[in-house]
C-alpha atoms as a PDB file:
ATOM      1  CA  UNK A   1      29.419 -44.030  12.413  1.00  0.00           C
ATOM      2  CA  UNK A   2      29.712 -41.161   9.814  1.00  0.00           C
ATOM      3  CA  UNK A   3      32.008 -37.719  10.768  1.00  0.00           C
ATOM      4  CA  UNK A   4      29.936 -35.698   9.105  1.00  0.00           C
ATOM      5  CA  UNK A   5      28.399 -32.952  10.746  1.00  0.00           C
ATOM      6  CA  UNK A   6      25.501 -31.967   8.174  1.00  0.00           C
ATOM      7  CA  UNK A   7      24.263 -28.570   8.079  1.00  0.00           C
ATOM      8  CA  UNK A   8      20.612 -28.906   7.452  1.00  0.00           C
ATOM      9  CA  UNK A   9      18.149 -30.444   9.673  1.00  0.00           C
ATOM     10  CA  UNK A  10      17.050 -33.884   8.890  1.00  0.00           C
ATOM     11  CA  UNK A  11      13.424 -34.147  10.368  1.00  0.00           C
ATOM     12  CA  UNK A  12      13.285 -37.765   9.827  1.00  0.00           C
ATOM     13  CA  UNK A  13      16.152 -38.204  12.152  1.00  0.00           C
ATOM     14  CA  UNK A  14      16.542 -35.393  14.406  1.00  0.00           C
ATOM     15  CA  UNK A  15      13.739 -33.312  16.285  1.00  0.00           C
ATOM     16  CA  UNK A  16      13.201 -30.012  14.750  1.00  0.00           C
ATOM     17  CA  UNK A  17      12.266 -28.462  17.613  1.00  0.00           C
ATOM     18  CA  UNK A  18      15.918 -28.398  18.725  1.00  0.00           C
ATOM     19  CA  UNK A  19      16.831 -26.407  16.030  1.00  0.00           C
ATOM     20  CA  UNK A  20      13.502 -24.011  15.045  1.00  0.00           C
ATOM     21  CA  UNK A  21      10.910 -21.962  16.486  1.00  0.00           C
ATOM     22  CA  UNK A  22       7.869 -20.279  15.203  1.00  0.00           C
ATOM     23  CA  UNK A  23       7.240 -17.134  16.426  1.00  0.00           C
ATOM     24  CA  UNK A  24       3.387 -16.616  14.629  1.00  0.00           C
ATOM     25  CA  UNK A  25       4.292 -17.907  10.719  1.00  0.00           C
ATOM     26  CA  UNK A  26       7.644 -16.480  10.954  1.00  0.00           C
ATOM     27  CA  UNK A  27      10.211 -19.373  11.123  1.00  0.00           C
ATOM     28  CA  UNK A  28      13.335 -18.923  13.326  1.00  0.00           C
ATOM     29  CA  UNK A  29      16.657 -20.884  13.251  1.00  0.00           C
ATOM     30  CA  UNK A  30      17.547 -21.127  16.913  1.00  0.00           C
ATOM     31  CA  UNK A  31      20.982 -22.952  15.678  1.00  0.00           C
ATOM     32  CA  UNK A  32      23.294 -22.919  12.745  1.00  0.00           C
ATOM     33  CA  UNK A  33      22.027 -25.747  11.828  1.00  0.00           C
ATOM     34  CA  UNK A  34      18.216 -24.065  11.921  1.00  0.00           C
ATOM     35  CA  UNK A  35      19.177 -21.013  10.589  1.00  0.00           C
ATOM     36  CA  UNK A  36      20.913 -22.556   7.712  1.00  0.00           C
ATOM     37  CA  UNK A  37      17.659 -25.192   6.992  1.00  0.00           C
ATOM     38  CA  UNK A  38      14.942 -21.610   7.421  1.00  0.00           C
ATOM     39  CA  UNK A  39      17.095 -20.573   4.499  1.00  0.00           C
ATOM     40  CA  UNK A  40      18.313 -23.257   2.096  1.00  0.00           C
ATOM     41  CA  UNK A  41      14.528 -24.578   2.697  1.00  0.00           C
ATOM     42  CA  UNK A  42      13.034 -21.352   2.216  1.00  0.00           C
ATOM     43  CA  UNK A  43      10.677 -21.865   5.196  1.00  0.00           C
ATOM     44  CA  UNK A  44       9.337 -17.651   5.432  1.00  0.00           C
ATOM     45  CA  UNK A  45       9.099 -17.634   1.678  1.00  0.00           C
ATOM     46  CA  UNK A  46       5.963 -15.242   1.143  1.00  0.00           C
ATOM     47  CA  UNK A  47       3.456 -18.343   0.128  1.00  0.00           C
ATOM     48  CA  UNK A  48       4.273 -20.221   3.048  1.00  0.00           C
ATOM     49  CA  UNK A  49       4.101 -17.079   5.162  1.00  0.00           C
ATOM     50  CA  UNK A  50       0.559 -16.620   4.060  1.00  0.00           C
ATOM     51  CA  UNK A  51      -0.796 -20.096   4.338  1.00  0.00           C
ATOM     52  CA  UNK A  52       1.057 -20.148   8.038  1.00  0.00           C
ATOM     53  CA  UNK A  53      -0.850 -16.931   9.112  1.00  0.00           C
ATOM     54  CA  UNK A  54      -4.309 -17.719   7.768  1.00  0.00           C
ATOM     55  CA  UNK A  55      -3.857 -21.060   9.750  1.00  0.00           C
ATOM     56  CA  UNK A  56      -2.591 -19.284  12.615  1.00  0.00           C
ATOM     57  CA  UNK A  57      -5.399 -16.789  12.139  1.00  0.00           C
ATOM     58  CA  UNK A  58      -8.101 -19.934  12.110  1.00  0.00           C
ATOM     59  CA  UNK A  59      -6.723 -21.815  14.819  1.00  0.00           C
ATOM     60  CA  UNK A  60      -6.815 -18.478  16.980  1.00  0.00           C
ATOM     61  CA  UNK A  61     -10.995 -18.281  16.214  1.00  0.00           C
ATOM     62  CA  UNK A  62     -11.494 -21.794  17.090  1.00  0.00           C
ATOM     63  CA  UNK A  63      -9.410 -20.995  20.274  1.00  0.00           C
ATOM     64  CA  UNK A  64     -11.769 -18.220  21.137  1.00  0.00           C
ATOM     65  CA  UNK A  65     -14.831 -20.113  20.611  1.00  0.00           C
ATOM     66  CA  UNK A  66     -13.716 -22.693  22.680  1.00  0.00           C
ATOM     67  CA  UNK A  67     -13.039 -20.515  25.109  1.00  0.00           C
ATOM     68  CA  UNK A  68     -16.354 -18.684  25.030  1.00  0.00           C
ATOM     69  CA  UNK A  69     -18.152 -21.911  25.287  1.00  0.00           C
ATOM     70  CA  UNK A  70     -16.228 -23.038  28.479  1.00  0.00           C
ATOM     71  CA  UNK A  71     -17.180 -19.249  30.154  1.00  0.00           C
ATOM     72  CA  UNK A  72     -21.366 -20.249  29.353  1.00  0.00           C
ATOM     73  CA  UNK A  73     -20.649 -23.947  30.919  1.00  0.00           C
ATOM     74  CA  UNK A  74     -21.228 -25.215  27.522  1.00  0.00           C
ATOM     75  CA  UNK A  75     -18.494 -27.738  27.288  1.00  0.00           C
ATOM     76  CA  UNK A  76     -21.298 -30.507  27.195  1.00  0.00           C
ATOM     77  CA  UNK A  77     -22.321 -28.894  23.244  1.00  0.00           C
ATOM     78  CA  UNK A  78     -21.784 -30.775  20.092  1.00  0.00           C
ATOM     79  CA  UNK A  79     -19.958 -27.410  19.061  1.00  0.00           C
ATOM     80  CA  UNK A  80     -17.495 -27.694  21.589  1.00  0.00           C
ATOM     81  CA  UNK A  81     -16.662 -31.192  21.296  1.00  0.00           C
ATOM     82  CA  UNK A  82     -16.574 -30.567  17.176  1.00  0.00           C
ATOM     83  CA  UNK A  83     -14.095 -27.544  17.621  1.00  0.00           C
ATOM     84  CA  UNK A  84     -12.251 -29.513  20.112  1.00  0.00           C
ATOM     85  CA  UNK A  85     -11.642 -32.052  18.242  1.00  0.00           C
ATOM     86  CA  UNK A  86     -10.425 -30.078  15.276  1.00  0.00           C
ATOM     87  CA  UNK A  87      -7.966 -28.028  17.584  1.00  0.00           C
ATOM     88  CA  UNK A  88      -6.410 -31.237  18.410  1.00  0.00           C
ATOM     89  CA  UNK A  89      -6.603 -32.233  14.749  1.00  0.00           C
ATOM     90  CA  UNK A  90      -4.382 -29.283  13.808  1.00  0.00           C
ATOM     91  CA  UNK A  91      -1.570 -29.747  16.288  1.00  0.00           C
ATOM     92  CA  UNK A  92      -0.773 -33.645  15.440  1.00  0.00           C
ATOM     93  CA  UNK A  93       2.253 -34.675  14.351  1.00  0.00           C
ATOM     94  CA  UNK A  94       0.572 -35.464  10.761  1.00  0.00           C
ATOM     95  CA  UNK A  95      -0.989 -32.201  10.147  1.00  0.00           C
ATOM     96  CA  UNK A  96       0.258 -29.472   8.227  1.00  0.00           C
ATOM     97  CA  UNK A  97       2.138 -26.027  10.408  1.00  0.00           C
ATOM     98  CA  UNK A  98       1.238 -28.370  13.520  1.00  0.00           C
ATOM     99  CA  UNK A  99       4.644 -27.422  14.808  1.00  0.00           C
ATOM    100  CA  UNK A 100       3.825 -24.047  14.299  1.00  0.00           C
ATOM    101  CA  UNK A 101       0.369 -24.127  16.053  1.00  0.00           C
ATOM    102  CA  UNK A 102       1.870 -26.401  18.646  1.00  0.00           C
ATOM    103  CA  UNK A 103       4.142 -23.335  19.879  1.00  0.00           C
ATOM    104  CA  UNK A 104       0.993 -21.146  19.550  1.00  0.00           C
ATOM    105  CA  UNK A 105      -1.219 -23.538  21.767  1.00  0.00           C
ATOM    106  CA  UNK A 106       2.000 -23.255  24.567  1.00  0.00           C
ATOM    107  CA  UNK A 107       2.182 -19.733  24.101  1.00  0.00           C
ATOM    108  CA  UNK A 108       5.536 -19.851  24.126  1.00  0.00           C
ATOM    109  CA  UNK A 109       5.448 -16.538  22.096  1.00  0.00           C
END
């Protein structure tokens, strides 16, 4: 068993959520070992601060249309069931800011 106490996160190890929050694209280091990893991995750099908001922006519209859908009872549409789908698309574990969008869907923030 190793002593060290490492100072960045190690997301194949450890669960990031313990350590990091997302409030919209803006990453936030809830521990020193989070707010040491948002640094070092320069997780609000601007690029990654725009490609987090436009995807934050798009999963917002497909929230709404959902949401319109369910208000005309028209949850039985192939446009629901395709925007459906690609909500839950965008928060697996595989896809890219699904962490992010995953705190946006609890709306935690």
């Amino acid at each position: 068993m190793s002593s060290e106490n490492p100072l960045l996160i190690n997301p194949y190890t450890e669960d990031p959520d313990t350590h990091l929050i997302f409030r919209r694209e803006i990453a936030v280091g809830l521990t020193p070992k989070g707010r040491t990893s948002v640094e070092y991995y320069g997780l609000n750099r601007k690029a990654l601060l725009k490609e987090r908001q436009e995807k934050y922006e798009f999963y917002k519209t497909l929230q709404a249309v959902l949401q319109t859908l369910e208000a005309s009872q028209k949850q039985d549409t192939e446009t629901y069931r395709k925007t459906s789908d690609l909500l839950e698309k965008m928060t697996s574990h595989e896809a890219c800011y699904s962490g992010m969008l995953c705190y946006q869907g609890n709306e935690l923030f």
